[in-house]
C-alpha atoms as a PDB file:
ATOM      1  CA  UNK A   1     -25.580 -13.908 -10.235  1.00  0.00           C
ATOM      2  CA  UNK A   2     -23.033 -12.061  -7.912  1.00  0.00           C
ATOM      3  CA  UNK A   3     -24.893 -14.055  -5.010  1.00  0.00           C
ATOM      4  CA  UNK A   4     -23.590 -17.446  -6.885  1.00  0.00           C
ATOM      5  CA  UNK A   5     -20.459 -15.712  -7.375  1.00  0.00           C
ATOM      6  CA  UNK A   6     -19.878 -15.312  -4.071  1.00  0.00           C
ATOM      7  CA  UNK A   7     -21.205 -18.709  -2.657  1.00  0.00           C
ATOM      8  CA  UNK A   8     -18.561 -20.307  -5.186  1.00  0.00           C
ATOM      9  CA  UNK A   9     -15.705 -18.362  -4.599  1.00  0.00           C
ATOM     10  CA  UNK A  10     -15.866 -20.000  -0.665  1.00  0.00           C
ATOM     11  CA  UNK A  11     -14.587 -16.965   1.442  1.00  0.00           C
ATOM     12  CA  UNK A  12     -16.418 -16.042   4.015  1.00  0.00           C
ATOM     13  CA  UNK A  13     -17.840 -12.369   3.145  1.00  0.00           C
ATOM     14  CA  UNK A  14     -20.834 -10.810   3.232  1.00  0.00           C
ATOM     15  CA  UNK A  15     -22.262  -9.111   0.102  1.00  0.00           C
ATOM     16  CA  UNK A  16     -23.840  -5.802   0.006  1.00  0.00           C
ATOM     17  CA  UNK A  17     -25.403  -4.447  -3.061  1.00  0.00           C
ATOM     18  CA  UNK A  18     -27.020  -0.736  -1.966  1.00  0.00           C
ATOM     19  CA  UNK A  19     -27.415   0.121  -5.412  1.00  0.00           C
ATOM     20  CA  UNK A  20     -28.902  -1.432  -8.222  1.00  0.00           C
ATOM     21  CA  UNK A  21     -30.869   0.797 -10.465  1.00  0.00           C
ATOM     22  CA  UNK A  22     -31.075   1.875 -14.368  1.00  0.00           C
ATOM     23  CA  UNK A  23     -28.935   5.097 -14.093  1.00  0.00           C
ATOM     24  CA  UNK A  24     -25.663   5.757 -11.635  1.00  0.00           C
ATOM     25  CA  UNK A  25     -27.494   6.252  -8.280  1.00  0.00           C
ATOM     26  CA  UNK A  26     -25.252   6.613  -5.478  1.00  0.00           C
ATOM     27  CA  UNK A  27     -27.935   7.740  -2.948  1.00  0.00           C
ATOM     28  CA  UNK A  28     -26.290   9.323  -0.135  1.00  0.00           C
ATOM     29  CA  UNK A  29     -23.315   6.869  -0.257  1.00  0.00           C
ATOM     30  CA  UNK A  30     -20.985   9.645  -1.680  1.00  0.00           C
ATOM     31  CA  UNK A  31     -21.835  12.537   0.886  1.00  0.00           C
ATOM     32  CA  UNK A  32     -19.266  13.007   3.805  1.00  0.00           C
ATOM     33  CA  UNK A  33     -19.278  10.248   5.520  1.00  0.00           C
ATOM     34  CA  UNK A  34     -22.441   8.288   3.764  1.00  0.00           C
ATOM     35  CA  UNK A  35     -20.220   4.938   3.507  1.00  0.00           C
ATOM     36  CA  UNK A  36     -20.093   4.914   6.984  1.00  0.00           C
ATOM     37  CA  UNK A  37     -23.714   5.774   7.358  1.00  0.00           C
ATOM     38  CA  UNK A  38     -24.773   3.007   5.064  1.00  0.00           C
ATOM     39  CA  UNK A  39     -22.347   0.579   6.755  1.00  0.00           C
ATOM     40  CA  UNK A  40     -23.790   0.809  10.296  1.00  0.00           C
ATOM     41  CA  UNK A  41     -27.009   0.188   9.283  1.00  0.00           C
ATOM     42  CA  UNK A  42     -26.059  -3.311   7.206  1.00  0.00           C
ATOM     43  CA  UNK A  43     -23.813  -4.219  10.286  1.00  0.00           C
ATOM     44  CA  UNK A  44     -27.382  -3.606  12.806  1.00  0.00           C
ATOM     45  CA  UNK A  45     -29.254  -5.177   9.904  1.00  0.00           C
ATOM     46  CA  UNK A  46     -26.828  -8.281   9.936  1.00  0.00           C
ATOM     47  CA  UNK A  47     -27.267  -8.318  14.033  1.00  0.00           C
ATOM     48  CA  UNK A  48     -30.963  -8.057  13.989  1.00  0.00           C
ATOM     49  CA  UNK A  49     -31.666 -10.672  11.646  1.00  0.00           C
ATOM     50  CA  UNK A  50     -28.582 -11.977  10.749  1.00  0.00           C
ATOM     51  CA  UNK A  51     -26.663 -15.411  12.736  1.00  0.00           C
ATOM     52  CA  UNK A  52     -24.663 -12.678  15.008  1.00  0.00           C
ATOM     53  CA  UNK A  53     -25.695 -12.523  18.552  1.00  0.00           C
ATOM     54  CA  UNK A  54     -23.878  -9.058  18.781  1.00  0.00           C
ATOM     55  CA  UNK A  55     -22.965  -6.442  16.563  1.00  0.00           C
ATOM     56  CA  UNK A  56     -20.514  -7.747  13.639  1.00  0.00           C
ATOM     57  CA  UNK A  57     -16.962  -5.858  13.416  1.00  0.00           C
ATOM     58  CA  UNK A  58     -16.335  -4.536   9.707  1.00  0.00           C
ATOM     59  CA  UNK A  59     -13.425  -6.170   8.272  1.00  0.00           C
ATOM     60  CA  UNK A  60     -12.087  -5.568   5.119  1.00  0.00           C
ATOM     61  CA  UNK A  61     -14.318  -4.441   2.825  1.00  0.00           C
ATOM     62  CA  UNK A  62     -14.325  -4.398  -1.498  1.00  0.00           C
ATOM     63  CA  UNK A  63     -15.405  -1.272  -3.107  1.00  0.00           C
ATOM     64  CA  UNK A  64     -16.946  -2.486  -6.117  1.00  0.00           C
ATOM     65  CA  UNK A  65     -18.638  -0.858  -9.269  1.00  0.00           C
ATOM     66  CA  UNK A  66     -20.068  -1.232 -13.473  1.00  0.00           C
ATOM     67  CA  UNK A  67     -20.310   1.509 -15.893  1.00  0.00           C
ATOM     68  CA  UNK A  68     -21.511   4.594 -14.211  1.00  0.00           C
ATOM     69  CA  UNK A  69     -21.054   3.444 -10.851  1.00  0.00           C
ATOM     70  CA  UNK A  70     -16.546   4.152 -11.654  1.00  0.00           C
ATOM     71  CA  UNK A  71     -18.020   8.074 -10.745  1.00  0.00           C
ATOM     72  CA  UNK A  72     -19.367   7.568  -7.420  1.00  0.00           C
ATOM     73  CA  UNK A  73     -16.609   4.565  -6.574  1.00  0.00           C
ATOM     74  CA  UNK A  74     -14.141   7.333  -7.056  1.00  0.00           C
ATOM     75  CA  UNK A  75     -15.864   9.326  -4.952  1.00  0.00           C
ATOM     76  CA  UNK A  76     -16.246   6.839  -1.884  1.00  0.00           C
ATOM     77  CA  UNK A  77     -12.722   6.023  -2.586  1.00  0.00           C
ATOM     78  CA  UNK A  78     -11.594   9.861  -1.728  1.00  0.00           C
ATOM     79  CA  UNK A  79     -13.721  10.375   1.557  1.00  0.00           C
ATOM     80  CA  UNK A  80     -12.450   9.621   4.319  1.00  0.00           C
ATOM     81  CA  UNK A  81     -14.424   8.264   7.006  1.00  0.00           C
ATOM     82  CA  UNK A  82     -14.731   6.082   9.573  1.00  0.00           C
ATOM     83  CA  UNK A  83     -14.707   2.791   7.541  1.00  0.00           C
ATOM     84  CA  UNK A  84     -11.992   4.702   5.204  1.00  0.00           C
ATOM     85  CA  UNK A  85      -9.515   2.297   6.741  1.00  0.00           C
ATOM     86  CA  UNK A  86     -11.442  -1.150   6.151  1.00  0.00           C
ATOM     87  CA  UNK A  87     -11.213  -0.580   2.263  1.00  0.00           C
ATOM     88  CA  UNK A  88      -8.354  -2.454   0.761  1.00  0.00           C
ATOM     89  CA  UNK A  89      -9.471  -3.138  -2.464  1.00  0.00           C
ATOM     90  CA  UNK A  90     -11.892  -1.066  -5.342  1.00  0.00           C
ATOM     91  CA  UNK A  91     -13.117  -3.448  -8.093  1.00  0.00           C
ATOM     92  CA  UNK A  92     -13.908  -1.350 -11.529  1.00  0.00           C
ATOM     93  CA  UNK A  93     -15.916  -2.990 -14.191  1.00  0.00           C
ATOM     94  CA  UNK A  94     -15.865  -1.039 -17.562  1.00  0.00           C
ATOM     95  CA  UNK A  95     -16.125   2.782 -15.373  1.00  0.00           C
ATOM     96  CA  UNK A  96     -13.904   4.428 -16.458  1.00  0.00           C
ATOM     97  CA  UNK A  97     -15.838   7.554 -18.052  1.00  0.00           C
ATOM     98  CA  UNK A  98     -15.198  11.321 -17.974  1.00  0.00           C
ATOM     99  CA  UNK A  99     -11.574  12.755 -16.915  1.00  0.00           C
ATOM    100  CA  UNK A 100     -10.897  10.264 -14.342  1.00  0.00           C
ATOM    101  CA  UNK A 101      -7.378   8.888 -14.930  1.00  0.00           C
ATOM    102  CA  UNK A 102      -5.412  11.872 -12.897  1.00  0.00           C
ATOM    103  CA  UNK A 103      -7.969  11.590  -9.773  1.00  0.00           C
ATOM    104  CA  UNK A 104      -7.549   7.761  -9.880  1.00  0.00           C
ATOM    105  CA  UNK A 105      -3.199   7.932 -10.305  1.00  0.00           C
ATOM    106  CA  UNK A 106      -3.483  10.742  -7.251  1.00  0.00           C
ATOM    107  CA  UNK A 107      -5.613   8.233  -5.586  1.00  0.00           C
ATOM    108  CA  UNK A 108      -3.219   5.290  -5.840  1.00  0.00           C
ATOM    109  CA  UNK A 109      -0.205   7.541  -4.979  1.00  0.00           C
ATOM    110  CA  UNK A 110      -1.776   8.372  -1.702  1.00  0.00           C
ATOM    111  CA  UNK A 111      -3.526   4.864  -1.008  1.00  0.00           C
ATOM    112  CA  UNK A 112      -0.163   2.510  -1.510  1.00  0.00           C
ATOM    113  CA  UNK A 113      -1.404  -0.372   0.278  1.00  0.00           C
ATOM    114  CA  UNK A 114      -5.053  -0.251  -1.325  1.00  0.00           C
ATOM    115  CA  UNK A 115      -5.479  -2.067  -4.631  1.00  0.00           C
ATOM    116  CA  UNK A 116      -7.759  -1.007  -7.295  1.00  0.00           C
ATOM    117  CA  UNK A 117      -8.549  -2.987 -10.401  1.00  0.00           C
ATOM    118  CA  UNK A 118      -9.998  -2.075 -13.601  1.00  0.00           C
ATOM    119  CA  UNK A 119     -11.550  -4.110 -16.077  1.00  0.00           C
ATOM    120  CA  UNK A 120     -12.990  -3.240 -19.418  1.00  0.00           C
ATOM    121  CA  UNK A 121     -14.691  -4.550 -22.052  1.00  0.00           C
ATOM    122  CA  UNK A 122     -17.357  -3.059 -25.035  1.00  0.00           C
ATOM    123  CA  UNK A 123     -18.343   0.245 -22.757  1.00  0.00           C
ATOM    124  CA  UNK A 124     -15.697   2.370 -24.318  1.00  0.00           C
ATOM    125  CA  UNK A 125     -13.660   2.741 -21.430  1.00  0.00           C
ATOM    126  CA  UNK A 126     -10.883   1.068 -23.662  1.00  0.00           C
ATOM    127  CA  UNK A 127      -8.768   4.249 -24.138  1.00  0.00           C
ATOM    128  CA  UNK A 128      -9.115   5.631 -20.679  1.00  0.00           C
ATOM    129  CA  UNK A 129      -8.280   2.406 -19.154  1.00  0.00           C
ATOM    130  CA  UNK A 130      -5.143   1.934 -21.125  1.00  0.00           C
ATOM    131  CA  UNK A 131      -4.423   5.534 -20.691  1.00  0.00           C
ATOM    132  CA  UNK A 132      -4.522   4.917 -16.844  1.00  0.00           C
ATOM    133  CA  UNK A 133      -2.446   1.677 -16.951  1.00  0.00           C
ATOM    134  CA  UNK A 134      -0.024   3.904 -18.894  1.00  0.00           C
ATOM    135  CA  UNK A 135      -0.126   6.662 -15.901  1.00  0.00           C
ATOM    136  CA  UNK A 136       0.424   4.381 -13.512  1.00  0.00           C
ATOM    137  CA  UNK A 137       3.095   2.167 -14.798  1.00  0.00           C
ATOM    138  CA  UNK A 138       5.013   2.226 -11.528  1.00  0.00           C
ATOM    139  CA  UNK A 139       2.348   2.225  -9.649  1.00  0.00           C
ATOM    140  CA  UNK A 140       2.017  -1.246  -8.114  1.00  0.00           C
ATOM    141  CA  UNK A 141      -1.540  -0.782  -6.746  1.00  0.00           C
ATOM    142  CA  UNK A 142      -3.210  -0.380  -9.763  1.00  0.00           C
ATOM    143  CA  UNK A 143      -3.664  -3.747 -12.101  1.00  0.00           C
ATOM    144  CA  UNK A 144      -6.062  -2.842 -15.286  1.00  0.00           C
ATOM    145  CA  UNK A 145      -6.751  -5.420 -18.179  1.00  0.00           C
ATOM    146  CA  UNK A 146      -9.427  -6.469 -20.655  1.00  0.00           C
ATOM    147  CA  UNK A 147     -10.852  -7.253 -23.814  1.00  0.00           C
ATOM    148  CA  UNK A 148     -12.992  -5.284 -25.801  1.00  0.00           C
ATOM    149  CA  UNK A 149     -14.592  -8.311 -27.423  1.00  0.00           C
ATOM    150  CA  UNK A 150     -16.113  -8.644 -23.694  1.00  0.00           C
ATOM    151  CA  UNK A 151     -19.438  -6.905 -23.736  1.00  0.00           C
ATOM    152  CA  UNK A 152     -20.253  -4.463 -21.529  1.00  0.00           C
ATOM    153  CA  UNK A 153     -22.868  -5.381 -19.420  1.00  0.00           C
ATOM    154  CA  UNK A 154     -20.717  -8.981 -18.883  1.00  0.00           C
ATOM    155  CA  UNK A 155     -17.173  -7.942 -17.546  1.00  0.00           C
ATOM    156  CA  UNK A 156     -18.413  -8.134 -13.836  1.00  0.00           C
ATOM    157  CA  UNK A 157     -19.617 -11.657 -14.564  1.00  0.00           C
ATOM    158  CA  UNK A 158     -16.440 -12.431 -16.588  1.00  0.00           C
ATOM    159  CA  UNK A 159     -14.130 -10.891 -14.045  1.00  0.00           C
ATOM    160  CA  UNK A 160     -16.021 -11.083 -10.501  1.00  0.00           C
ATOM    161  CA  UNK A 161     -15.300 -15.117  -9.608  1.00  0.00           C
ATOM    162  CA  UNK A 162     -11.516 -14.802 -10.480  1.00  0.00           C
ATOM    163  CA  UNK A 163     -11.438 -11.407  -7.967  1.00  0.00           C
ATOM    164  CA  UNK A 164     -13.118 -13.444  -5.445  1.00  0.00           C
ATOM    165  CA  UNK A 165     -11.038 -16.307  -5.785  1.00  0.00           C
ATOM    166  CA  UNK A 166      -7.994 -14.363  -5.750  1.00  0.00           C
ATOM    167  CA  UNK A 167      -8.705 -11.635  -2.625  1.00  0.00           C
ATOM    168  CA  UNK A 168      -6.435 -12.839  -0.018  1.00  0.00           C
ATOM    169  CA  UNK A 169      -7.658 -10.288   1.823  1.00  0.00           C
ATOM    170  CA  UNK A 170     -10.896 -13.040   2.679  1.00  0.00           C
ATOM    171  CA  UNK A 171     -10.837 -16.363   4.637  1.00  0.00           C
ATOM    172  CA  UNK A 172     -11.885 -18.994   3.143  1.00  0.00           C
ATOM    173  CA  UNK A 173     -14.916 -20.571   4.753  1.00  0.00           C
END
């Protein structure tokens, strides 16, 4: 459905999805400088059989995760690397889990102009995502809501189509 979601939000972006599987796999994508890795080959992939006649510049670029994924997001998030710069915006769907709230207010402190939001719904993430929002109360980079009535495995549906809509950091199409 994120495909739809996309297509409906009408900004021109291309989305990548290097990780769909049953359990938190982050392949390589959190090792020193795996992002970047990863990257290059979707930007030759999007060359070689893609409408570009040359290889595509990275713009700016989403960080986006669900449930165990908030882990490895966190992790990408704190390496830098050569796309480091291109990320202006991390997208958390019900991830908070384990001790994360500290790492995440030290990340914001040191990332001004980056955004990250956090929604959460059934997962349990609940506490720690209120607990961060308390944290972070002057941070202004950090914007966490949601609704524990949501279940789990639909706050990216719920939330992805009003993120899209609302990243100015996209052209429209």
């Amino acid at each position: 459905r994120f495909r739809q979601f996309v297509n409906a939000g009408n900004k021109n972006v291309v989305l990548v999805a290097p990780t769909l599987g049953p359990s938190s796999q982050s392949g390589g994508l959190t090792d020193a400088g795996g992002l970047s890795r990863y990257l290059d080959q979707v930007l030759a992939a999007l060359q070689a059989y893609g409408p570009f006649s040359s290889l595509p510049s990275l713009g700016n670029l989403v960080i986006a995760c669900h449930s165990g994924g908030g882990s490895p997001m966190l992790q990408i998030a704190k390496n830098t690397q050569q796309y480091s710069d291109n990320i202006q915006q991390l997208w958390g769907f019900d991830c908070l889990y384990g001790d994360v709230e500290a790492a995440w207010l030290q990340w914001a402190q040191q990332n001004s102009s980056k955004l990250l939001f956090v929604r959460y719904g059934s997962g349990g993430t609940a506490d720690r995502s209120r607990t961060l929002q308390k944290m972070a109360a002057k941070q202004s980079n950090i914007n966490i809501d949601g609704d524990e009535g949501t279940p789990h495995n639909r706050v990216p549906e719920t939330y992805w189509y009003r993120f899209m809509r609302r990243a100015h950091i996209f052209s429209d199409k």
